[in-house]
C-alpha atoms as a PDB file:
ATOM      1  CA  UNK A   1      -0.801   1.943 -27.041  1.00  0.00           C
ATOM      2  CA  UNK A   2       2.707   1.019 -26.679  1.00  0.00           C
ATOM      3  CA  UNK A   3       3.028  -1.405 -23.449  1.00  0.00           C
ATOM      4  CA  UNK A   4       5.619   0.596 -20.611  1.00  0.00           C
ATOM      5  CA  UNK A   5       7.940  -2.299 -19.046  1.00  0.00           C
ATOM      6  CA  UNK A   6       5.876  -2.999 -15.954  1.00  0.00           C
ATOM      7  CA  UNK A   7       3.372  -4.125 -18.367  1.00  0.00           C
ATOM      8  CA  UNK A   8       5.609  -6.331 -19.711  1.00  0.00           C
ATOM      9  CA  UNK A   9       7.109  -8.095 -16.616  1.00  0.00           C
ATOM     10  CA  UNK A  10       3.888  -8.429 -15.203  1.00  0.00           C
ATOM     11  CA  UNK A  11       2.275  -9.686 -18.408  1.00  0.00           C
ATOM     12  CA  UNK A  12       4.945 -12.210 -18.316  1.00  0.00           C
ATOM     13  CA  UNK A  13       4.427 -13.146 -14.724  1.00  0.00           C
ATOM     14  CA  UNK A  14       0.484 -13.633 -15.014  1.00  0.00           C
ATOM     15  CA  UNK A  15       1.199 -15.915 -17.477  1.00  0.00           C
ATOM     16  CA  UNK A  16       4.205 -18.051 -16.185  1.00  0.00           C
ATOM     17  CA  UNK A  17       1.523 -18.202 -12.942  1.00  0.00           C
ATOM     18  CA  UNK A  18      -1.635 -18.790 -15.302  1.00  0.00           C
ATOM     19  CA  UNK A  19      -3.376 -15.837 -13.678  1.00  0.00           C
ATOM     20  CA  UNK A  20      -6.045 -13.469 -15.446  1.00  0.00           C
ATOM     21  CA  UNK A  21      -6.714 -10.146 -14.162  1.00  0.00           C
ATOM     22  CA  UNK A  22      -9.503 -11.331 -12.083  1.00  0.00           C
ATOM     23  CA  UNK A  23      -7.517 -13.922 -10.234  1.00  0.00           C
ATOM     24  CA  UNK A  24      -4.735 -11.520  -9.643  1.00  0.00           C
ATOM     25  CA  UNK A  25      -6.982  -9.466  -8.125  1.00  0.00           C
ATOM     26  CA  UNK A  26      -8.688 -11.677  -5.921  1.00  0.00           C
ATOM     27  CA  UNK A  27      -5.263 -13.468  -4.774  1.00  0.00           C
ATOM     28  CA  UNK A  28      -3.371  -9.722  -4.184  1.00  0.00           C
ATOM     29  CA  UNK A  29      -6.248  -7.364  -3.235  1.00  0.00           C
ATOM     30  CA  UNK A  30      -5.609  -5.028  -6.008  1.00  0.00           C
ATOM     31  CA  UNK A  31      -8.852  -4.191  -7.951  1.00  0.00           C
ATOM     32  CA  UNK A  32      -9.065  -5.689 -11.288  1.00  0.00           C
ATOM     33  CA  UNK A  33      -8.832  -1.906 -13.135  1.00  0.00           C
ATOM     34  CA  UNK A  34      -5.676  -1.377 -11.653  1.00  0.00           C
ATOM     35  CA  UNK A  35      -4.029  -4.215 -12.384  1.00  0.00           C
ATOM     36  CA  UNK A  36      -5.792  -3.514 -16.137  1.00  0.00           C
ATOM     37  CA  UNK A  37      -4.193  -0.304 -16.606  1.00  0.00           C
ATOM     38  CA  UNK A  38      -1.267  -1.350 -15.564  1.00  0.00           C
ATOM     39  CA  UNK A  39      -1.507  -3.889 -18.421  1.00  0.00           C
ATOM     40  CA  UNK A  40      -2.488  -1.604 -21.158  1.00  0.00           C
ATOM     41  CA  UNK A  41       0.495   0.734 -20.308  1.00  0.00           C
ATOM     42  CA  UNK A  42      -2.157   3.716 -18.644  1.00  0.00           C
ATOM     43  CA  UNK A  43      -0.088   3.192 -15.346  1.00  0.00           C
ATOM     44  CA  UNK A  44       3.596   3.876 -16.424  1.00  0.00           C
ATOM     45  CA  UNK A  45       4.438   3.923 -12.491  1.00  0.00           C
ATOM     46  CA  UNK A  46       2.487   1.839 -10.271  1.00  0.00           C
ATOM     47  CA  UNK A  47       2.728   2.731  -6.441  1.00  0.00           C
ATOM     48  CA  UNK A  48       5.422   0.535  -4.863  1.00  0.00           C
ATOM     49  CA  UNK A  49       3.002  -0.760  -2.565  1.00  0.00           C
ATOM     50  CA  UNK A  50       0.601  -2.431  -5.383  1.00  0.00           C
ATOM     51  CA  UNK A  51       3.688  -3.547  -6.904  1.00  0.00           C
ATOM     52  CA  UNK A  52       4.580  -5.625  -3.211  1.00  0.00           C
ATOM     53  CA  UNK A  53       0.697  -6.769  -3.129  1.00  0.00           C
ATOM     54  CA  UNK A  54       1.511  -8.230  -6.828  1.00  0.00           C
ATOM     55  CA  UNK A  55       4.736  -9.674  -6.371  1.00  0.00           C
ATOM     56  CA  UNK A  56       3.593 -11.400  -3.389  1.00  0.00           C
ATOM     57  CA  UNK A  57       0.528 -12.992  -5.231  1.00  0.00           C
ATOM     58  CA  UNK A  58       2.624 -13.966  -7.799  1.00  0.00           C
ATOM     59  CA  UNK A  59       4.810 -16.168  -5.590  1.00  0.00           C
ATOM     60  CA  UNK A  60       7.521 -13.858  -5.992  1.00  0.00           C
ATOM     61  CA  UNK A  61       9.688 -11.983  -3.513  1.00  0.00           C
ATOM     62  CA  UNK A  62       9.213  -8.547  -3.445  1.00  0.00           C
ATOM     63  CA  UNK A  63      11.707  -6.815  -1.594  1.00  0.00           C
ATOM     64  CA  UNK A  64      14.217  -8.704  -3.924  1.00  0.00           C
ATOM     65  CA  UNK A  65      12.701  -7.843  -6.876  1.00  0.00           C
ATOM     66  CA  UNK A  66      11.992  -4.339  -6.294  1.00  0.00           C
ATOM     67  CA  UNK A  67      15.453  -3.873  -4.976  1.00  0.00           C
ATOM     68  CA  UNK A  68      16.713  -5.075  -8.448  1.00  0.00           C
ATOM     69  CA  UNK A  69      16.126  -8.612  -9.404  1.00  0.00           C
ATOM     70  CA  UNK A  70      15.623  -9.675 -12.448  1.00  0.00           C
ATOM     71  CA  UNK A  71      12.167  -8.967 -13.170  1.00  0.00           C
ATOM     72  CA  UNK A  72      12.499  -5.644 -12.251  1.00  0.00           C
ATOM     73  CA  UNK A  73      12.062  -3.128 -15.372  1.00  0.00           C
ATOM     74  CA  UNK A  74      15.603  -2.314 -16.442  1.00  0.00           C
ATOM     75  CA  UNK A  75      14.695   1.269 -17.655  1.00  0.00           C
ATOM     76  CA  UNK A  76      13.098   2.213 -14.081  1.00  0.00           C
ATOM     77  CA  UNK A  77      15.545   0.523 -12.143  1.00  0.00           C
ATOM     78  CA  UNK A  78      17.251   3.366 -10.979  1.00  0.00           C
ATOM     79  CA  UNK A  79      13.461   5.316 -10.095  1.00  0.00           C
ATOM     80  CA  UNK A  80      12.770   2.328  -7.876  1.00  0.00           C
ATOM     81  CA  UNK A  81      15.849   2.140  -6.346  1.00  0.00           C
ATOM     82  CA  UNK A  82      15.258   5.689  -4.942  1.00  0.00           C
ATOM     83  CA  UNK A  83      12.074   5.208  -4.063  1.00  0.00           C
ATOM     84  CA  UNK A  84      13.527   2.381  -1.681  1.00  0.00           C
ATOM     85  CA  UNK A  85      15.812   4.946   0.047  1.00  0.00           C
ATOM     86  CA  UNK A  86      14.642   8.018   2.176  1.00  0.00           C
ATOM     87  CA  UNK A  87      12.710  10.722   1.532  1.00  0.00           C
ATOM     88  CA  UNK A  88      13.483  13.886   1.598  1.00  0.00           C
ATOM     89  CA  UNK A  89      11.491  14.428   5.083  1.00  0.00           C
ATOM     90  CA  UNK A  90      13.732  11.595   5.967  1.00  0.00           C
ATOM     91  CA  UNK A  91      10.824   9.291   6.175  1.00  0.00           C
ATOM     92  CA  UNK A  92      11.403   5.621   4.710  1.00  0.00           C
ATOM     93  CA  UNK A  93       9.728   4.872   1.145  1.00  0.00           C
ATOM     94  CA  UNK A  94       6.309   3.052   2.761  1.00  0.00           C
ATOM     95  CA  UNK A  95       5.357   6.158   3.624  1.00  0.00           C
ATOM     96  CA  UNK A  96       4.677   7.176  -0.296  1.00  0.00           C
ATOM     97  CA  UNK A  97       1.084   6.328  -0.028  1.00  0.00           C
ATOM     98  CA  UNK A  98       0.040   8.391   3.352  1.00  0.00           C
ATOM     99  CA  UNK A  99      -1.283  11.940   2.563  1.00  0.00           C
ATOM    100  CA  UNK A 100       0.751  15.018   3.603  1.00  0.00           C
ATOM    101  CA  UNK A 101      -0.549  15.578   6.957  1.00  0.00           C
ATOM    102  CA  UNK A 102      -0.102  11.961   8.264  1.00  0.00           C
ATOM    103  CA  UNK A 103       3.359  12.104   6.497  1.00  0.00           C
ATOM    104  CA  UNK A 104       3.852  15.340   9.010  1.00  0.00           C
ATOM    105  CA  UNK A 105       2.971  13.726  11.826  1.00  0.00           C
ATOM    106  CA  UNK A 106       5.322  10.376  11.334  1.00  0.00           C
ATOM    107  CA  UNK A 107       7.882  13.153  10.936  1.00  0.00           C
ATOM    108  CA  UNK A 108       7.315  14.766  14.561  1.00  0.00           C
ATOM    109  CA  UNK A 109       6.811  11.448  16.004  1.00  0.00           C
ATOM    110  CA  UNK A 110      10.569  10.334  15.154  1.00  0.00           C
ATOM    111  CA  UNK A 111      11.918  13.113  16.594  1.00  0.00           C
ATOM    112  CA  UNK A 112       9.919  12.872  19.780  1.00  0.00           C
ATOM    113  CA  UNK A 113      11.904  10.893  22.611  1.00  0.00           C
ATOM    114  CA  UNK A 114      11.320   7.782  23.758  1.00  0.00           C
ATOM    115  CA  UNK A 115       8.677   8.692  26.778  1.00  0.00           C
ATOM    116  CA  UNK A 116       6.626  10.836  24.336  1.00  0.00           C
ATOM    117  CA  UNK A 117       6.164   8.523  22.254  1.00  0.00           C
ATOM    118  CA  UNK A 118       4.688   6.013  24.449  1.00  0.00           C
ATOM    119  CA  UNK A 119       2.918   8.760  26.040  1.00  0.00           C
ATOM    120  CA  UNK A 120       1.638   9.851  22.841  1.00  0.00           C
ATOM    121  CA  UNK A 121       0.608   6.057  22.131  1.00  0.00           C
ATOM    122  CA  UNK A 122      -1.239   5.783  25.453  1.00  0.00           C
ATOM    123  CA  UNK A 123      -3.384   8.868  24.485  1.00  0.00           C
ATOM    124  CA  UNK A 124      -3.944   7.604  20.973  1.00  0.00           C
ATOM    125  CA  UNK A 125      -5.179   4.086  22.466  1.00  0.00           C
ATOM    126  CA  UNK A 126      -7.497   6.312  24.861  1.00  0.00           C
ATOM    127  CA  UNK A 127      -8.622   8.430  22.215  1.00  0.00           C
ATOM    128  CA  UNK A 128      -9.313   5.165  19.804  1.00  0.00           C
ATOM    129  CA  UNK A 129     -11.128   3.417  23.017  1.00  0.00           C
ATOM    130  CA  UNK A 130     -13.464   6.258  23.371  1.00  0.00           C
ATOM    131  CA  UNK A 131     -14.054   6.245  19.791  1.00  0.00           C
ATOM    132  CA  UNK A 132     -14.828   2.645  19.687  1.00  0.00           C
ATOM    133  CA  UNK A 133     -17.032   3.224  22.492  1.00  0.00           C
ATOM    134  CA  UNK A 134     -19.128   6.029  20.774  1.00  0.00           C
ATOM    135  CA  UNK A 135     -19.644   3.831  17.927  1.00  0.00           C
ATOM    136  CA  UNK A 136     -20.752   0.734  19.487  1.00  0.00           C
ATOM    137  CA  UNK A 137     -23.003   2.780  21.363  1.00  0.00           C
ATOM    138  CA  UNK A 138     -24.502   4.543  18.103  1.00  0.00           C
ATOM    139  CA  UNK A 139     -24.594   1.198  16.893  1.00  0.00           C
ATOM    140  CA  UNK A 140     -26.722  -0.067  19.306  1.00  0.00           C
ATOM    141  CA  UNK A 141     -28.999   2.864  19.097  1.00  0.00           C
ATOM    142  CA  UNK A 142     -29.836   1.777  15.467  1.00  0.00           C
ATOM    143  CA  UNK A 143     -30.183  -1.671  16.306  1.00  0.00           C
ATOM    144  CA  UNK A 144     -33.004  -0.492  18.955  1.00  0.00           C
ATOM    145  CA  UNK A 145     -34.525   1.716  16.760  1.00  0.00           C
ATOM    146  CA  UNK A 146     -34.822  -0.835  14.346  1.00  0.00           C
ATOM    147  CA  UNK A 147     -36.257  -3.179  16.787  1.00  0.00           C
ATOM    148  CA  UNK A 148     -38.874  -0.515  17.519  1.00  0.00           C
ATOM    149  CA  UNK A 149     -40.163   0.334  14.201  1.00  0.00           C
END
């Protein structure tokens, strides 16, 4: 299988950095497949956000790179570049990896003022408080039932 570019530059980088696979994936947080597939050329684009968690394990500055430094694949430069720009729901780029409906609601919440959105934050806290509540308490259910068994 012919190896795609980001293949390449990070071949290149695990070994300036004496990494293997496994190390890379310890160090960045990616899982060891990933960053394999990425190797063998499966991945052709990997999402922008393993790219950062790579860059950054490699000792090397993402946002520099990604914006087009001199690691960056010459042939997807201009893909990448967009990517780094706004969407067309005028959401910023770190946004790629959230699913439809959460991208929906980032959407509403930028065009809510000012006092709805820290009215909408208030509720949110509430709603995670009673939700952290529920689950200590079904938490501690177990833990008694366990005791009693």
């Amino acid at each position: 299988m012919k190896q795609t570019d980001y293949s390449k530059w990070l071949s290149q980088l695990m070994a300036e950095t004496d990494n293997t696979q496994y190390s890379l994936a310890v160090k960045s947080g990616v899982p060891q497949p990933t960053i394999q597939r990425i190797l063998s050329g499966e991945t052709k684009n990997p999402k922008a956000d393993t790219v950062r968690k790579l860059l950054r394990a490699l000792g090397r500055n993402p946002d520099a790179l990604l914006a087009g430094g001199s690691l960056m694949p010459t042939s997807d430069k201009t893909a990448w570049m967009a990517t780094l720009e706004r969407g067309s729901d005028g959401l910023p780029f770190e946004g790629a990896g959230l699913t439809p409906q959460q991208r929906a609601m980032l959407g509403i919440f930028e065009r809510l003022t000012s006092s709805q959105k820290e009215e909408l934050m208030r509720e949110l806290e509430t709603v995670k408080r009673k939700n952290e509540e529920i689950i200590e308490e079904l938490t501690q259910r177990d833990a008694d039932k366990g005791k009693r068994s």
